[in-house]
PDB file of N, CA and C in Angstrom:
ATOM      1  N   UNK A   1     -27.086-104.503   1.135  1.00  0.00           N
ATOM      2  CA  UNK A   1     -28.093-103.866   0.331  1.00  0.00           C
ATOM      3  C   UNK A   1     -27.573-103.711  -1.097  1.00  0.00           C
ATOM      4  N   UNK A   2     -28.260-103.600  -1.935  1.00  0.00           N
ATOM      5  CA  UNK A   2     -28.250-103.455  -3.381  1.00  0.00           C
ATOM      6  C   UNK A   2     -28.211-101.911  -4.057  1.00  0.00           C
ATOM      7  N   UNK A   3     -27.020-101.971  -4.365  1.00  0.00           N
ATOM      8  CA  UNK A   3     -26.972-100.149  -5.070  1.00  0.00           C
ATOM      9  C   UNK A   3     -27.004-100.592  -6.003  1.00  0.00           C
ATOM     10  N   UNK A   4     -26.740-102.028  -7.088  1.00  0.00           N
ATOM     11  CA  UNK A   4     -26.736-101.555  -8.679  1.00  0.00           C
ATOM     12  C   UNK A   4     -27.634-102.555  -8.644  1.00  0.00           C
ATOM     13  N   UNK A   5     -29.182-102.507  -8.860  1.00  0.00           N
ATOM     14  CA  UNK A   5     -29.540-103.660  -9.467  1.00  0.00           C
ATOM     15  C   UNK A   5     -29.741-104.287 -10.702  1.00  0.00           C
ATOM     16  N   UNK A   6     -29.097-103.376 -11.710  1.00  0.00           N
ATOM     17  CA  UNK A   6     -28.842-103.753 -12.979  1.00  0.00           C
ATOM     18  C   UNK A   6     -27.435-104.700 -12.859  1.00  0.00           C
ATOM     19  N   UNK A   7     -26.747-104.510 -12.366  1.00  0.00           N
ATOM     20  CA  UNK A   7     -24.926-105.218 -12.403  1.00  0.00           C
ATOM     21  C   UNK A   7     -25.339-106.038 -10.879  1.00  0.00           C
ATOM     22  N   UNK A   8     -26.337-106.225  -9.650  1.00  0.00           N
ATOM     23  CA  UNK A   8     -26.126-106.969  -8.717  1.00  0.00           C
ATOM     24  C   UNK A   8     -24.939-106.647  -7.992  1.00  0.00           C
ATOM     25  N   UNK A   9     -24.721-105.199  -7.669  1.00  0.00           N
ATOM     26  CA  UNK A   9     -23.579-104.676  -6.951  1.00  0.00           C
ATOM     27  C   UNK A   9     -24.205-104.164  -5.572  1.00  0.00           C
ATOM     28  N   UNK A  10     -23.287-104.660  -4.136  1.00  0.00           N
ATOM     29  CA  UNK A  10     -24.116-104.590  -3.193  1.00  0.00           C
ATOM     30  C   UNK A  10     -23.153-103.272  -2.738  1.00  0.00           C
ATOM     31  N   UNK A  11     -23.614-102.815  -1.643  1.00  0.00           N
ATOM     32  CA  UNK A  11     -22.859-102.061  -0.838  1.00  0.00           C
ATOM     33  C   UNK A  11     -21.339-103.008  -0.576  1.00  0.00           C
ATOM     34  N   UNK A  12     -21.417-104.291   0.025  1.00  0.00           N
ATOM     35  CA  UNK A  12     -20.335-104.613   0.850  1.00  0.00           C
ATOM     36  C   UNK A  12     -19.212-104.960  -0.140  1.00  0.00           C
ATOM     37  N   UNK A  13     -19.412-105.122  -1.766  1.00  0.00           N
ATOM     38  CA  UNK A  13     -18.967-104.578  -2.581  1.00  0.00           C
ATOM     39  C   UNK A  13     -18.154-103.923  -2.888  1.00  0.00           C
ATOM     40  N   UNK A  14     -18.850-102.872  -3.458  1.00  0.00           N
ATOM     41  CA  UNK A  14     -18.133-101.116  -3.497  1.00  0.00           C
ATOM     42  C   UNK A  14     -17.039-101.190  -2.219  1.00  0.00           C
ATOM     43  N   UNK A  15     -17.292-101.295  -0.965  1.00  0.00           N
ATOM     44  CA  UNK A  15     -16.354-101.120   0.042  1.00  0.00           C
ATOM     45  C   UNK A  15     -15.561-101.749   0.152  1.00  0.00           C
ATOM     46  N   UNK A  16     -15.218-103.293  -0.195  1.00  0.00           N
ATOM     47  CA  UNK A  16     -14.451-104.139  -0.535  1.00  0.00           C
ATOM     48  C   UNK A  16     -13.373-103.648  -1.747  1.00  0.00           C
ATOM     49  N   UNK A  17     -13.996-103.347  -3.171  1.00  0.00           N
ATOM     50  CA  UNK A  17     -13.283-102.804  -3.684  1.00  0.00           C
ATOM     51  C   UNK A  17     -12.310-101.316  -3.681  1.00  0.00           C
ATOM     52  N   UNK A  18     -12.733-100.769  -2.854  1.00  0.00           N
ATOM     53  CA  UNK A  18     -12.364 -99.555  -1.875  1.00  0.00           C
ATOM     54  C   UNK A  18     -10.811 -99.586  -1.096  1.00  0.00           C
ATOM     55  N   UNK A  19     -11.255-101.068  -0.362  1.00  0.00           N
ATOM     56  CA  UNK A  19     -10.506-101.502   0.610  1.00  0.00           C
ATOM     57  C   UNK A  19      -9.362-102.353   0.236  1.00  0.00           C
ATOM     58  N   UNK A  20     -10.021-103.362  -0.616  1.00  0.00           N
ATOM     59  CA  UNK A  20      -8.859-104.204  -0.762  1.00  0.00           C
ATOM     60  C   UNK A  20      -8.352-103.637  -2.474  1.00  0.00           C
ATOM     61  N   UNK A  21      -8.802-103.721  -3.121  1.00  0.00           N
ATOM     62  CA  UNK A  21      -8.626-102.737  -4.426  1.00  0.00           C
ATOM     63  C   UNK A  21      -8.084-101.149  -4.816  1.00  0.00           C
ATOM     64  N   UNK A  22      -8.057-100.497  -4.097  1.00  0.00           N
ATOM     65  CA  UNK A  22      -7.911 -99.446  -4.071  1.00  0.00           C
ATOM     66  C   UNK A  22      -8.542 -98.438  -4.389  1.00  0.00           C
ATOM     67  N   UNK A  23      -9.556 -98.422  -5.429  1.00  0.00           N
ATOM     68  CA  UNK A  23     -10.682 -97.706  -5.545  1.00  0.00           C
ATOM     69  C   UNK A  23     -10.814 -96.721  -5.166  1.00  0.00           C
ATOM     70  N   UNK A  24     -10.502 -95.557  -6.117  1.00  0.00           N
ATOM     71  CA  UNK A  24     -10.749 -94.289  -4.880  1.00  0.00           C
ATOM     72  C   UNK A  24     -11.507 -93.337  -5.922  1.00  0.00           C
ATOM     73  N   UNK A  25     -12.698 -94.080  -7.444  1.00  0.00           N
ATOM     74  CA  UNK A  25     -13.066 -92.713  -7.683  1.00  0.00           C
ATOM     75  C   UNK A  25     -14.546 -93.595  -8.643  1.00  0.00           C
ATOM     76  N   UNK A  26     -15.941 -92.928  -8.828  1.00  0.00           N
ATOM     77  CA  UNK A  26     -16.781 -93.558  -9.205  1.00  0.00           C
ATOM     78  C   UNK A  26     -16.610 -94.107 -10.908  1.00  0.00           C
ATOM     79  N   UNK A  27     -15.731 -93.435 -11.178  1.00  0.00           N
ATOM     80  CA  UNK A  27     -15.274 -94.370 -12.710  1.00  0.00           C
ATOM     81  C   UNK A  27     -14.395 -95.821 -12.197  1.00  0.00           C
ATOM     82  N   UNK A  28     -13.678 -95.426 -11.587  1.00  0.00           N
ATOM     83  CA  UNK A  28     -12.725 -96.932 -11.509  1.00  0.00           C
ATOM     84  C   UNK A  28     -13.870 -97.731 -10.640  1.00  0.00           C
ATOM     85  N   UNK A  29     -14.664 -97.385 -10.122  1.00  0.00           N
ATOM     86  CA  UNK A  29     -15.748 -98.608  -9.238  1.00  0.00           C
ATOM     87  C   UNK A  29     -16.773 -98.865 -10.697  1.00  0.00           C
ATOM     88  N   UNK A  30     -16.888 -97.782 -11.487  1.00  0.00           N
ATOM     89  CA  UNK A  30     -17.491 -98.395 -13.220  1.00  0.00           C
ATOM     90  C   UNK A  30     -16.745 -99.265 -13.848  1.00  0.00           C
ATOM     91  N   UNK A  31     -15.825 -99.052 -13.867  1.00  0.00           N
ATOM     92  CA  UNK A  31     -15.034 -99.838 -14.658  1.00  0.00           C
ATOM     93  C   UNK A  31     -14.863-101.470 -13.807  1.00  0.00           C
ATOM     94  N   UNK A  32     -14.408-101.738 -12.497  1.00  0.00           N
ATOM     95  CA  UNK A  32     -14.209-102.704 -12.109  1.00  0.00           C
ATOM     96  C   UNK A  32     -15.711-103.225 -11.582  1.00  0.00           C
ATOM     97  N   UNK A  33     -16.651-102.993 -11.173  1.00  0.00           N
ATOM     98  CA  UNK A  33     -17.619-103.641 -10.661  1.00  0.00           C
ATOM     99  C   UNK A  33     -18.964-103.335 -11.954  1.00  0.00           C
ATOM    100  N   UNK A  34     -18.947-102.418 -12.945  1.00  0.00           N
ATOM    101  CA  UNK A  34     -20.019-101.994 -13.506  1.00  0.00           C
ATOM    102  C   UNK A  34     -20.757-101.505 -13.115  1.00  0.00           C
ATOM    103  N   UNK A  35     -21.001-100.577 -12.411  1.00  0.00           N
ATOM    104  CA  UNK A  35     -21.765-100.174 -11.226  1.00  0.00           C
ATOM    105  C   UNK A  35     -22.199 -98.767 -12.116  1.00  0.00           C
ATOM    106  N   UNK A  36     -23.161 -97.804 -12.426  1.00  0.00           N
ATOM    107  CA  UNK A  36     -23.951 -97.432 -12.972  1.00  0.00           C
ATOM    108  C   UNK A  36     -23.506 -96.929 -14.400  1.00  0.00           C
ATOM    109  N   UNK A  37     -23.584 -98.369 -15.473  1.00  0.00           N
ATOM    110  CA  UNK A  37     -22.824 -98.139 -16.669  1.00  0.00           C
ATOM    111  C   UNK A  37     -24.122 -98.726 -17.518  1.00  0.00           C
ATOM    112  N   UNK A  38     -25.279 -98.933 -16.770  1.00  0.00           N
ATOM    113  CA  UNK A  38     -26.285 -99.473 -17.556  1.00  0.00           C
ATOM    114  C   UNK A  38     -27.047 -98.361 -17.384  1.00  0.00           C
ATOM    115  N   UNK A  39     -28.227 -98.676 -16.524  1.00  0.00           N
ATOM    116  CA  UNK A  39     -29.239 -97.141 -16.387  1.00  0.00           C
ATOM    117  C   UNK A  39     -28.871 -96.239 -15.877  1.00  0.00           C
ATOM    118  N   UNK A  40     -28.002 -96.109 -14.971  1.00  0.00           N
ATOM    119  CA  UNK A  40     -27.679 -95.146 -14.222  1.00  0.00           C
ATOM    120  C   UNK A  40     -28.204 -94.618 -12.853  1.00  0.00           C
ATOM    121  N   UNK A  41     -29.380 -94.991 -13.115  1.00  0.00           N
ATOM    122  CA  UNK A  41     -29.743 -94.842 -11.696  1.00  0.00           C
ATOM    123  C   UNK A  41     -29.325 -94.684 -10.676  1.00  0.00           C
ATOM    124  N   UNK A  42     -27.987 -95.606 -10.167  1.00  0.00           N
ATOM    125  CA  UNK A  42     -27.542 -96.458  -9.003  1.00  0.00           C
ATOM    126  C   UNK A  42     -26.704 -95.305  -8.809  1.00  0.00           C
ATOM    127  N   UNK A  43     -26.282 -94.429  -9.537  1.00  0.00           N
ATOM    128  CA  UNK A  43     -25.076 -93.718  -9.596  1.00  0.00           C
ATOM    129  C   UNK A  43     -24.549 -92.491  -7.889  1.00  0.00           C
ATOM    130  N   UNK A  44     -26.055 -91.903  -7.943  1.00  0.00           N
ATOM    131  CA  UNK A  44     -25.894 -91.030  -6.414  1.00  0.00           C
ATOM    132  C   UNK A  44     -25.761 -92.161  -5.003  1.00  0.00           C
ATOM    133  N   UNK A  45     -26.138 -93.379  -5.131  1.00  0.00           N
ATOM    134  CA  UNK A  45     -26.064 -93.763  -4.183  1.00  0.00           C
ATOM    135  C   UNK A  45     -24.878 -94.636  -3.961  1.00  0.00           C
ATOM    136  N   UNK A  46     -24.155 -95.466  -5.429  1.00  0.00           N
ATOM    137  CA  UNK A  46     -22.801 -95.678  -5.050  1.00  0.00           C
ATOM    138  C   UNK A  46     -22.083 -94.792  -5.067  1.00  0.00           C
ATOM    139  N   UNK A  47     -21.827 -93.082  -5.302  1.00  0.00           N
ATOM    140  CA  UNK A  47     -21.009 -91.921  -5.059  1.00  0.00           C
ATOM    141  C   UNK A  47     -21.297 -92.170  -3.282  1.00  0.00           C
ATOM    142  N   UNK A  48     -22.245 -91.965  -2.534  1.00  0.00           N
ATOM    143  CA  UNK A  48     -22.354 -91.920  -1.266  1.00  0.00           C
ATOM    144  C   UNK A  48     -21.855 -93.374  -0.706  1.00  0.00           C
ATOM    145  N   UNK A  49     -21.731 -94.650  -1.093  1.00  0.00           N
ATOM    146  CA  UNK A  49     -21.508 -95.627  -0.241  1.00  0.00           C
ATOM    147  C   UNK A  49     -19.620 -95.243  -0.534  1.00  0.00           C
ATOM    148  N   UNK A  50     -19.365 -94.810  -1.932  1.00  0.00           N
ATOM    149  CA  UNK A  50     -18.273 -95.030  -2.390  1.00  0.00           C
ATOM    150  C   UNK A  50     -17.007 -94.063  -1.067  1.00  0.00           C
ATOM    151  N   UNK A  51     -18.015 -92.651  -1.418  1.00  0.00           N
ATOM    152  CA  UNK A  51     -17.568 -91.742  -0.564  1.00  0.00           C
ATOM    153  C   UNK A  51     -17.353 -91.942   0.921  1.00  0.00           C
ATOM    154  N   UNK A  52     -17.987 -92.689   1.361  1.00  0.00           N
ATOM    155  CA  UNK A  52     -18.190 -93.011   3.345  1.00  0.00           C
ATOM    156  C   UNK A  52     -17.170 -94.115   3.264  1.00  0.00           C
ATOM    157  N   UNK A  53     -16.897 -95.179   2.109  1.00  0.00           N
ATOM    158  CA  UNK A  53     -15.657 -95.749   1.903  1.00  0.00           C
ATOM    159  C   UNK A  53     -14.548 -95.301   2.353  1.00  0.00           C
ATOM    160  N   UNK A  54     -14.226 -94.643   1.551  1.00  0.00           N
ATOM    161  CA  UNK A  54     -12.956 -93.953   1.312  1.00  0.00           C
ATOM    162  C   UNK A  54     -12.871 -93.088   2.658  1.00  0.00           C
ATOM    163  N   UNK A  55     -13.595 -92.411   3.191  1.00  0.00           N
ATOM    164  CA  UNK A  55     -13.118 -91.744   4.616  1.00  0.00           C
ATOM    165  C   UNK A  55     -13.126 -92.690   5.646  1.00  0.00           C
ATOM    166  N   UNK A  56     -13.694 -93.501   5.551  1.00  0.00           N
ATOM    167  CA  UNK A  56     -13.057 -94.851   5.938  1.00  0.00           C
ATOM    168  C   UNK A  56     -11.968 -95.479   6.097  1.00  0.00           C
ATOM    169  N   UNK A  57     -11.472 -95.271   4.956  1.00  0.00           N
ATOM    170  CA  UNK A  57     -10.341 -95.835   4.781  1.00  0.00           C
ATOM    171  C   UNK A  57      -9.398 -94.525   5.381  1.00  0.00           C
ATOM    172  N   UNK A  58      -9.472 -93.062   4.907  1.00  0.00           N
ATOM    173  CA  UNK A  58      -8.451 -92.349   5.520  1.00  0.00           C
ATOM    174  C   UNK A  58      -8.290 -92.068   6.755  1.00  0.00           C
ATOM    175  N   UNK A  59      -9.533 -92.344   7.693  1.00  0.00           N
ATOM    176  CA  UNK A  59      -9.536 -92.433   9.055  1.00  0.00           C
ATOM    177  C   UNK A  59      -8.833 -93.082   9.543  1.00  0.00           C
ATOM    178  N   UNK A  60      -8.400 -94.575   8.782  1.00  0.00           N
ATOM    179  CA  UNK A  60      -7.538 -96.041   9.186  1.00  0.00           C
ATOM    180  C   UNK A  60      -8.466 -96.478  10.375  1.00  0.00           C
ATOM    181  N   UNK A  61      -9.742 -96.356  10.456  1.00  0.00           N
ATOM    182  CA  UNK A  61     -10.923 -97.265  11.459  1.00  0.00           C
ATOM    183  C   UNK A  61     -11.095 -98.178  10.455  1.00  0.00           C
ATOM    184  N   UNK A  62     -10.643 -98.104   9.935  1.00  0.00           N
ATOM    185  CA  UNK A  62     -11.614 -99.812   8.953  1.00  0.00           C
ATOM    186  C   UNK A  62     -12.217 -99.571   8.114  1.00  0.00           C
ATOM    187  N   UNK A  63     -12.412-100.328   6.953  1.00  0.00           N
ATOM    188  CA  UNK A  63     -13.502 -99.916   5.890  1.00  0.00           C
ATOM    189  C   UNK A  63     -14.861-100.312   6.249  1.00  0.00           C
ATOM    190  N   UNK A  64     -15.601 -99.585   5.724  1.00  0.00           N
ATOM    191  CA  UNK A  64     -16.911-100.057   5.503  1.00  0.00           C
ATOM    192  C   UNK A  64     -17.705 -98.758   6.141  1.00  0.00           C
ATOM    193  N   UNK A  65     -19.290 -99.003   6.183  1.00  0.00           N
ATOM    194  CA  UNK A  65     -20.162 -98.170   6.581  1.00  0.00           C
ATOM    195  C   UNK A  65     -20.564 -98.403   7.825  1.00  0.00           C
ATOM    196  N   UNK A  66     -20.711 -97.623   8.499  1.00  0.00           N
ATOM    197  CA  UNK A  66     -21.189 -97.611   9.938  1.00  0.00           C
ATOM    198  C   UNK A  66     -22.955 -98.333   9.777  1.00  0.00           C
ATOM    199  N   UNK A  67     -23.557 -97.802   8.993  1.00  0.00           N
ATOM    200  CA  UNK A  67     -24.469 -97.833   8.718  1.00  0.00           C
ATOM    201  C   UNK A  67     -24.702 -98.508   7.128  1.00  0.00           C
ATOM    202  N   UNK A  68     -25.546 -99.262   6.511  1.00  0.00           N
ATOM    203  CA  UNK A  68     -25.896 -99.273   5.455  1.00  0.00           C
ATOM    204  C   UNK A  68     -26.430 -98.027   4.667  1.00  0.00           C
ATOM    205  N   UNK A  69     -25.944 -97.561   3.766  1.00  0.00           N
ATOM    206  CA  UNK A  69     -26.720 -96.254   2.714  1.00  0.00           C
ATOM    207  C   UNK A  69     -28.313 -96.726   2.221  1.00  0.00           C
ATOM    208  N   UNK A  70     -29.472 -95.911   2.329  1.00  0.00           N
ATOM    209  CA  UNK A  70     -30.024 -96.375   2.068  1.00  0.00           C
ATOM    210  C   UNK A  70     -30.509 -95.720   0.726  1.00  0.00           C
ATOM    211  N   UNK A  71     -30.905 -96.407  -0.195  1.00  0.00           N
ATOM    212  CA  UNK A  71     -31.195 -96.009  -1.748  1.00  0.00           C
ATOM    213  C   UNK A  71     -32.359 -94.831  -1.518  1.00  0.00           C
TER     214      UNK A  71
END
């Protein structure tokens, strides 16, 4: 699914950069993917894909979302 559709940033994305990147805060996912640096919009919903990331990752189950976030 599509959280930035200004930058074409998907969910599997954000979690990728999470995962293999390290990514652990919604500026550094601005800075590396552009992800709500245009309208802004996108911004509450990559904080939530960003966030289910990262406990993701501290769980050590794997990255990603159980579920897709939905906008």
């Amino acid at each position: 699914m599509y959280v930035c559709v200004c930058k074409g940033v998907t969910c599997g994305e954000i979690r990728s950069a999470v995962c293999e990147q390290g990514v652990g805060s919604l500026r550094e996912l601005s800075r590396q993917l552009g992800v709500a640096t245009q309208c802004g919009r996108c911004a509450p919903c990559a904080r939530r894909v960003l966030d289910d990331a990262l406990g993701q990752r501290e769980n050590a189950s794997g990255c990603g979302l159980a579920a897709d976030v939905a906008a």
